[in-house]
C-alpha atoms as a PDB file:
ATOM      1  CA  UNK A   1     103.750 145.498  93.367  1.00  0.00           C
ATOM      2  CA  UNK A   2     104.897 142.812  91.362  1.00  0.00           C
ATOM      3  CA  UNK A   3     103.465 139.097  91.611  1.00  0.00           C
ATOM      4  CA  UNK A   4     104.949 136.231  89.956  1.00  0.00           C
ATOM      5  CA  UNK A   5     105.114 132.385  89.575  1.00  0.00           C
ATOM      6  CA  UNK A   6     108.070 131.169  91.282  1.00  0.00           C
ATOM      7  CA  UNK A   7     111.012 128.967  90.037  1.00  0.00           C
ATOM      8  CA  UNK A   8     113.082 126.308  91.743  1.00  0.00           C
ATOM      9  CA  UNK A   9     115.780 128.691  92.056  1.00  0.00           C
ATOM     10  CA  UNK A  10     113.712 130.760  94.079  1.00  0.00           C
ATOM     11  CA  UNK A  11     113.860 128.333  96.978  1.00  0.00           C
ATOM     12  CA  UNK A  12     115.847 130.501  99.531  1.00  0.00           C
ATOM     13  CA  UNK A  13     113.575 133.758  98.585  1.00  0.00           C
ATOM     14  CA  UNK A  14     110.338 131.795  99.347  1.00  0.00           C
ATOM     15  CA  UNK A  15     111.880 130.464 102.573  1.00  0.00           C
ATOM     16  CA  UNK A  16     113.432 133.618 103.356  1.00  0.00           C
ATOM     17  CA  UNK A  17     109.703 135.371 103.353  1.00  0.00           C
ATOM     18  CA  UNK A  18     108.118 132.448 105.174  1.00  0.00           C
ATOM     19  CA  UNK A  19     110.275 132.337 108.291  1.00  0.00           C
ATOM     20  CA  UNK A  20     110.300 136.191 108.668  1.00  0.00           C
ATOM     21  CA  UNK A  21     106.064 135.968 108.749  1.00  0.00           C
ATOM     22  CA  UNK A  22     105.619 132.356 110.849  1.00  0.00           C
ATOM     23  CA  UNK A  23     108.484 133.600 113.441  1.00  0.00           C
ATOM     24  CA  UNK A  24     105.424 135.432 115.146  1.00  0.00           C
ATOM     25  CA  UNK A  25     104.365 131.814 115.463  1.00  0.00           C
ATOM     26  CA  UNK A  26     107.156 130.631 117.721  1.00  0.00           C
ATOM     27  CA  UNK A  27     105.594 130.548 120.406  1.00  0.00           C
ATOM     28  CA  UNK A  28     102.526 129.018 119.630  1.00  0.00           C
ATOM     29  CA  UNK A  29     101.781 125.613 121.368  1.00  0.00           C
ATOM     30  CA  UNK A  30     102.924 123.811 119.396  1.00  0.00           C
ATOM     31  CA  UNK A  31     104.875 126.197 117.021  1.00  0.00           C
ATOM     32  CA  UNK A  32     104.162 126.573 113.132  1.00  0.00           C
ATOM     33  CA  UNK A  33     105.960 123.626 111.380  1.00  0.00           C
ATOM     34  CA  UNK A  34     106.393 126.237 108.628  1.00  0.00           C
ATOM     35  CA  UNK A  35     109.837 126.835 111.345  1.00  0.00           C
ATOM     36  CA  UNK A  36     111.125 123.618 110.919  1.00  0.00           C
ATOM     37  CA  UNK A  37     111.485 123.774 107.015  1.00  0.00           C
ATOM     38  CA  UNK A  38     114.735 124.354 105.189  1.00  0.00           C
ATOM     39  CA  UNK A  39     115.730 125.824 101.693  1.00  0.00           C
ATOM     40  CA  UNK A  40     116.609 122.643 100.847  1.00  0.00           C
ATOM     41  CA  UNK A  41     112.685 121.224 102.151  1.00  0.00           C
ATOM     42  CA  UNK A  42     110.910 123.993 100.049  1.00  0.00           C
ATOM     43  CA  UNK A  43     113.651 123.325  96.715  1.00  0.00           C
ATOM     44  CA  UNK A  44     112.401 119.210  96.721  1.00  0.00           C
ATOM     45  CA  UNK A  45     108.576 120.616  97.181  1.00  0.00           C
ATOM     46  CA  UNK A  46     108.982 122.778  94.273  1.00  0.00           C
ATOM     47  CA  UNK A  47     110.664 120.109  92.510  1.00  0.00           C
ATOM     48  CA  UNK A  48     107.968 117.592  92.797  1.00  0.00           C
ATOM     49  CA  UNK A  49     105.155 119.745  91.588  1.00  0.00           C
ATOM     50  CA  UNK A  50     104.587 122.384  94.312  1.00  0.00           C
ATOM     51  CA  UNK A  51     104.256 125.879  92.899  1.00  0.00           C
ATOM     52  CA  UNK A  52     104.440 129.089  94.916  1.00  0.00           C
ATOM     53  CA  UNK A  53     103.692 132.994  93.768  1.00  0.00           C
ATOM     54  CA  UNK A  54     106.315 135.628  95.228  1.00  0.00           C
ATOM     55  CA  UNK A  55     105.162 139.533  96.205  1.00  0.00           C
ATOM     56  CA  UNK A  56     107.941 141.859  94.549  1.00  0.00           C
ATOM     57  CA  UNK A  57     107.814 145.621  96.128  1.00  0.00           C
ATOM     58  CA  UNK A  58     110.650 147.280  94.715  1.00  0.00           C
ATOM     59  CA  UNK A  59     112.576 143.990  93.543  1.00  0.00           C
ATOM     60  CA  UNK A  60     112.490 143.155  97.197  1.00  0.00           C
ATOM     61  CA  UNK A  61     110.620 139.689  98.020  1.00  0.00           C
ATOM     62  CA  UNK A  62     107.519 140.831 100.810  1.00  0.00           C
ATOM     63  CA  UNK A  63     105.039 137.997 100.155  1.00  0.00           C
ATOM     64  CA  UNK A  64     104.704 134.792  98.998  1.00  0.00           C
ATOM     65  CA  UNK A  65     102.105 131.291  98.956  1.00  0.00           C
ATOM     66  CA  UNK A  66     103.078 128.095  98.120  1.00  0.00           C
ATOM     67  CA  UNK A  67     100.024 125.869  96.726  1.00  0.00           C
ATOM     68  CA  UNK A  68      99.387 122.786  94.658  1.00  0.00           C
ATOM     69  CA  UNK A  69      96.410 121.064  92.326  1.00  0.00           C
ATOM     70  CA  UNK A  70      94.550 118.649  93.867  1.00  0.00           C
ATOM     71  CA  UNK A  71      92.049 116.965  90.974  1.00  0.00           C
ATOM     72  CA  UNK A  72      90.273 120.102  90.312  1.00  0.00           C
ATOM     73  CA  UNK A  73      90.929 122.035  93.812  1.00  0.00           C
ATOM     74  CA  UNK A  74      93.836 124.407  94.393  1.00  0.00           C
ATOM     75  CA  UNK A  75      95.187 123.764  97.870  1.00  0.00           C
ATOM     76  CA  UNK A  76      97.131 126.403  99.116  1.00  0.00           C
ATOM     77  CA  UNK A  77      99.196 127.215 102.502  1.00  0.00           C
ATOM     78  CA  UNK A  78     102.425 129.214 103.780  1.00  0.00           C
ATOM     79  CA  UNK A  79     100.591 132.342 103.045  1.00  0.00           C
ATOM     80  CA  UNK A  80     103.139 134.690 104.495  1.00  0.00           C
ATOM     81  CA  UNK A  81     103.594 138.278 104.178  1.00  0.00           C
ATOM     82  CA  UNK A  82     106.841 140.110 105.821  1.00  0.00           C
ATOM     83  CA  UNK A  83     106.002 141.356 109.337  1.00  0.00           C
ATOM     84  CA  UNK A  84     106.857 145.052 108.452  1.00  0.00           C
ATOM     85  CA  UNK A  85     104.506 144.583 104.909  1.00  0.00           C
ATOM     86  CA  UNK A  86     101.231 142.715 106.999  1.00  0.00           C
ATOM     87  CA  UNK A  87      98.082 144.916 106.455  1.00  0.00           C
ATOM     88  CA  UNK A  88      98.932 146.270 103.443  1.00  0.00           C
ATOM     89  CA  UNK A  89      96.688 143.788 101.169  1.00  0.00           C
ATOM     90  CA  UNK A  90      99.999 142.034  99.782  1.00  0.00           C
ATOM     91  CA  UNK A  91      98.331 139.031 101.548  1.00  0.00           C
ATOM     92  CA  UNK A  92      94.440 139.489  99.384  1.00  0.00           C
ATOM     93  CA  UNK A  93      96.854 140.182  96.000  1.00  0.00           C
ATOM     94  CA  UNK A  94      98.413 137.228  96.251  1.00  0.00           C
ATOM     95  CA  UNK A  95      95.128 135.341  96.780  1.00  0.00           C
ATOM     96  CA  UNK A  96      93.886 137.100  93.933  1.00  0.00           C
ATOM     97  CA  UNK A  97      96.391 135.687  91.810  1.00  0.00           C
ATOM     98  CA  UNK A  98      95.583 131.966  93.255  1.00  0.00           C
ATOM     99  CA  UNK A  99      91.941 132.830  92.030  1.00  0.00           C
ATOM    100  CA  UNK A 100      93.214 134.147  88.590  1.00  0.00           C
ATOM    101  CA  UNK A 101      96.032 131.080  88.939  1.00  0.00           C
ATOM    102  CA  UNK A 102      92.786 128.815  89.390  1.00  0.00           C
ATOM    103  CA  UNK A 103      90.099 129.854  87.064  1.00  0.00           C
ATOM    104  CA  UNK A 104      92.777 129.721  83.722  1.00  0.00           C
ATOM    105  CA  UNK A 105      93.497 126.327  85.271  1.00  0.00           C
ATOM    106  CA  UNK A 106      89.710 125.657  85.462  1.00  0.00           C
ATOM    107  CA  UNK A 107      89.356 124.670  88.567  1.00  0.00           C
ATOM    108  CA  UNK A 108      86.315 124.359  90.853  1.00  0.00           C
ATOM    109  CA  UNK A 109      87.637 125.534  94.587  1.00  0.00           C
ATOM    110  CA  UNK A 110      90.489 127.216  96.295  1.00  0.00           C
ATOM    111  CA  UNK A 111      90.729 125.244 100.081  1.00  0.00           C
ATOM    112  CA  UNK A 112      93.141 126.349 102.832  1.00  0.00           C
ATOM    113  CA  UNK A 113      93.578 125.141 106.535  1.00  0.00           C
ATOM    114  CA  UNK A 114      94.201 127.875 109.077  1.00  0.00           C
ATOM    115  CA  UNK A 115      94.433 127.231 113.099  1.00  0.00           C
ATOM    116  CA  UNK A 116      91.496 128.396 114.734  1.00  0.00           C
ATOM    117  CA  UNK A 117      93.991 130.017 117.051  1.00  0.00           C
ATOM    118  CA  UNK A 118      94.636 132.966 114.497  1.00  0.00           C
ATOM    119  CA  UNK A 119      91.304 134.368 113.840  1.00  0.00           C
ATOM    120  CA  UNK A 120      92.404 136.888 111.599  1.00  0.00           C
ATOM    121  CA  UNK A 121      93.377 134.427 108.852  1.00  0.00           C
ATOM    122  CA  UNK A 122      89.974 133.168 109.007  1.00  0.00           C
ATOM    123  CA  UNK A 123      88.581 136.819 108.897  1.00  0.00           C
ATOM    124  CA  UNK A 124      91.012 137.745 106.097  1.00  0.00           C
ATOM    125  CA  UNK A 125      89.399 134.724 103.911  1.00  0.00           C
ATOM    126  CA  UNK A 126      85.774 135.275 104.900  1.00  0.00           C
ATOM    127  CA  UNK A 127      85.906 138.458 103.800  1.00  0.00           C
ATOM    128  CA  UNK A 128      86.833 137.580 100.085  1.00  0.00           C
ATOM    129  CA  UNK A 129      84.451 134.702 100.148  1.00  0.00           C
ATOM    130  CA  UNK A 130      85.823 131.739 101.620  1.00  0.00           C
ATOM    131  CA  UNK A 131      83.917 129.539 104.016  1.00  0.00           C
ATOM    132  CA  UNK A 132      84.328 127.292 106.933  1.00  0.00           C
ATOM    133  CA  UNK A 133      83.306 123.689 105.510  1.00  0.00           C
ATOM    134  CA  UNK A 134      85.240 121.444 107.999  1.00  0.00           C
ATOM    135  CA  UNK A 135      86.735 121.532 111.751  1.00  0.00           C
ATOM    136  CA  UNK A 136      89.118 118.895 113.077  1.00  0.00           C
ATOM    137  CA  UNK A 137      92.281 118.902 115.845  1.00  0.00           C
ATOM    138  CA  UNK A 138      95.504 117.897 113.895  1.00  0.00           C
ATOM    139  CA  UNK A 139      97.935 115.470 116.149  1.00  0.00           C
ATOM    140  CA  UNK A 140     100.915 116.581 115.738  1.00  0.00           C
ATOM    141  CA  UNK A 141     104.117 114.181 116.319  1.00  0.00           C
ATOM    142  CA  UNK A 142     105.215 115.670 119.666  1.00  0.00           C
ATOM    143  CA  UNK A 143     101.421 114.508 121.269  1.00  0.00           C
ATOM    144  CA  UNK A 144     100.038 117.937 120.474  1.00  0.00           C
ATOM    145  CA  UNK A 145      96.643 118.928 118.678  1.00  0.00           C
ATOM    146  CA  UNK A 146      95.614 121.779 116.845  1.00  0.00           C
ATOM    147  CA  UNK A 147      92.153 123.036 116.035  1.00  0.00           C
ATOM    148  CA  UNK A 148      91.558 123.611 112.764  1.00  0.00           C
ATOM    149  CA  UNK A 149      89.243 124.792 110.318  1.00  0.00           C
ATOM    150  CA  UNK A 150      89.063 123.973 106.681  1.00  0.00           C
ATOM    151  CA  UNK A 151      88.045 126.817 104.257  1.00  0.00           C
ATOM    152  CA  UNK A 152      87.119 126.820 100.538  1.00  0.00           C
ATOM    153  CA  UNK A 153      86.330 129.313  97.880  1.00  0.00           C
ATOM    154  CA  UNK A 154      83.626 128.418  94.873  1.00  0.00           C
ATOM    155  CA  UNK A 155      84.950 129.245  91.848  1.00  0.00           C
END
């Protein structure tokens, strides 16, 4: 496996991964807003600072995360992993590289978000350290909430 920084021009790759992984979200109450965004949504992201790491298998895109600096925090999110790739640890490689990402950066914390409704994103990041250091229902526009939990990772 390959991992690598990602370029603007890798818009429609990133997107590509990130609707094949959150489509198991669809029907979710209320669905992942990772659905809603376009290759055009993710190309103005990356253009205004975002960064993302991509998951190469065989030249073939199976993982990426999208993430930004936050003072001296790396935030990241849209961890997503290609349904027939999940469970293969493409998912704790490309954290890995956050944490690499992060320490050359010298940063102090990695933080995520992840719905309380999927526990094994929250067992996937205990396991390599993160913790739960904040809980709070998200409104969403539509009238709907969803529980959350913040996690963070020392560096």
């Amino acid at each position: 496996m390959f991992i690598k920084l990602a370029t603007i021009s890798e818009a429609a790759l990133i997107h590509d991964v990130m609707i094949q992984a959150f489509s198991v979200y669809r029907n979710e109450k209320p669905p992942s807003s990772a659905l809603e965004e376009t290759i055009q949504f993710v190309s103005v992201a990356l253009e205004k600072g975002e960064q993302a790491f991509i998951a190469f298998e065989e030249h073939k895109p199976v993982g990426i995360v999208r993430f930004q600096v936050k003072e001296d925090n790396l935030y990241f999110y849209r961890l997503a992993v290609i349904p027939t790739k999940q469970g293969q640890g493409i998912a704790t490689e490309l954290l890995q590289s956050l944490e690499c990402y992060a320490k050359k950066k010298e940063l102090t914390s990695i933080q995520c978000k992840v719905r309380v409704t999927v526990p094994r994103n929250i067992q996937l990041y205990s396991s390599i350290g993160y913790n739960v250091f904040h809980s709070e229902m998200i409104s969403k526009p539509n009238g709907m909430t969803i529980d959350v939990v913040s996690m963070m990772k020392e560096l």
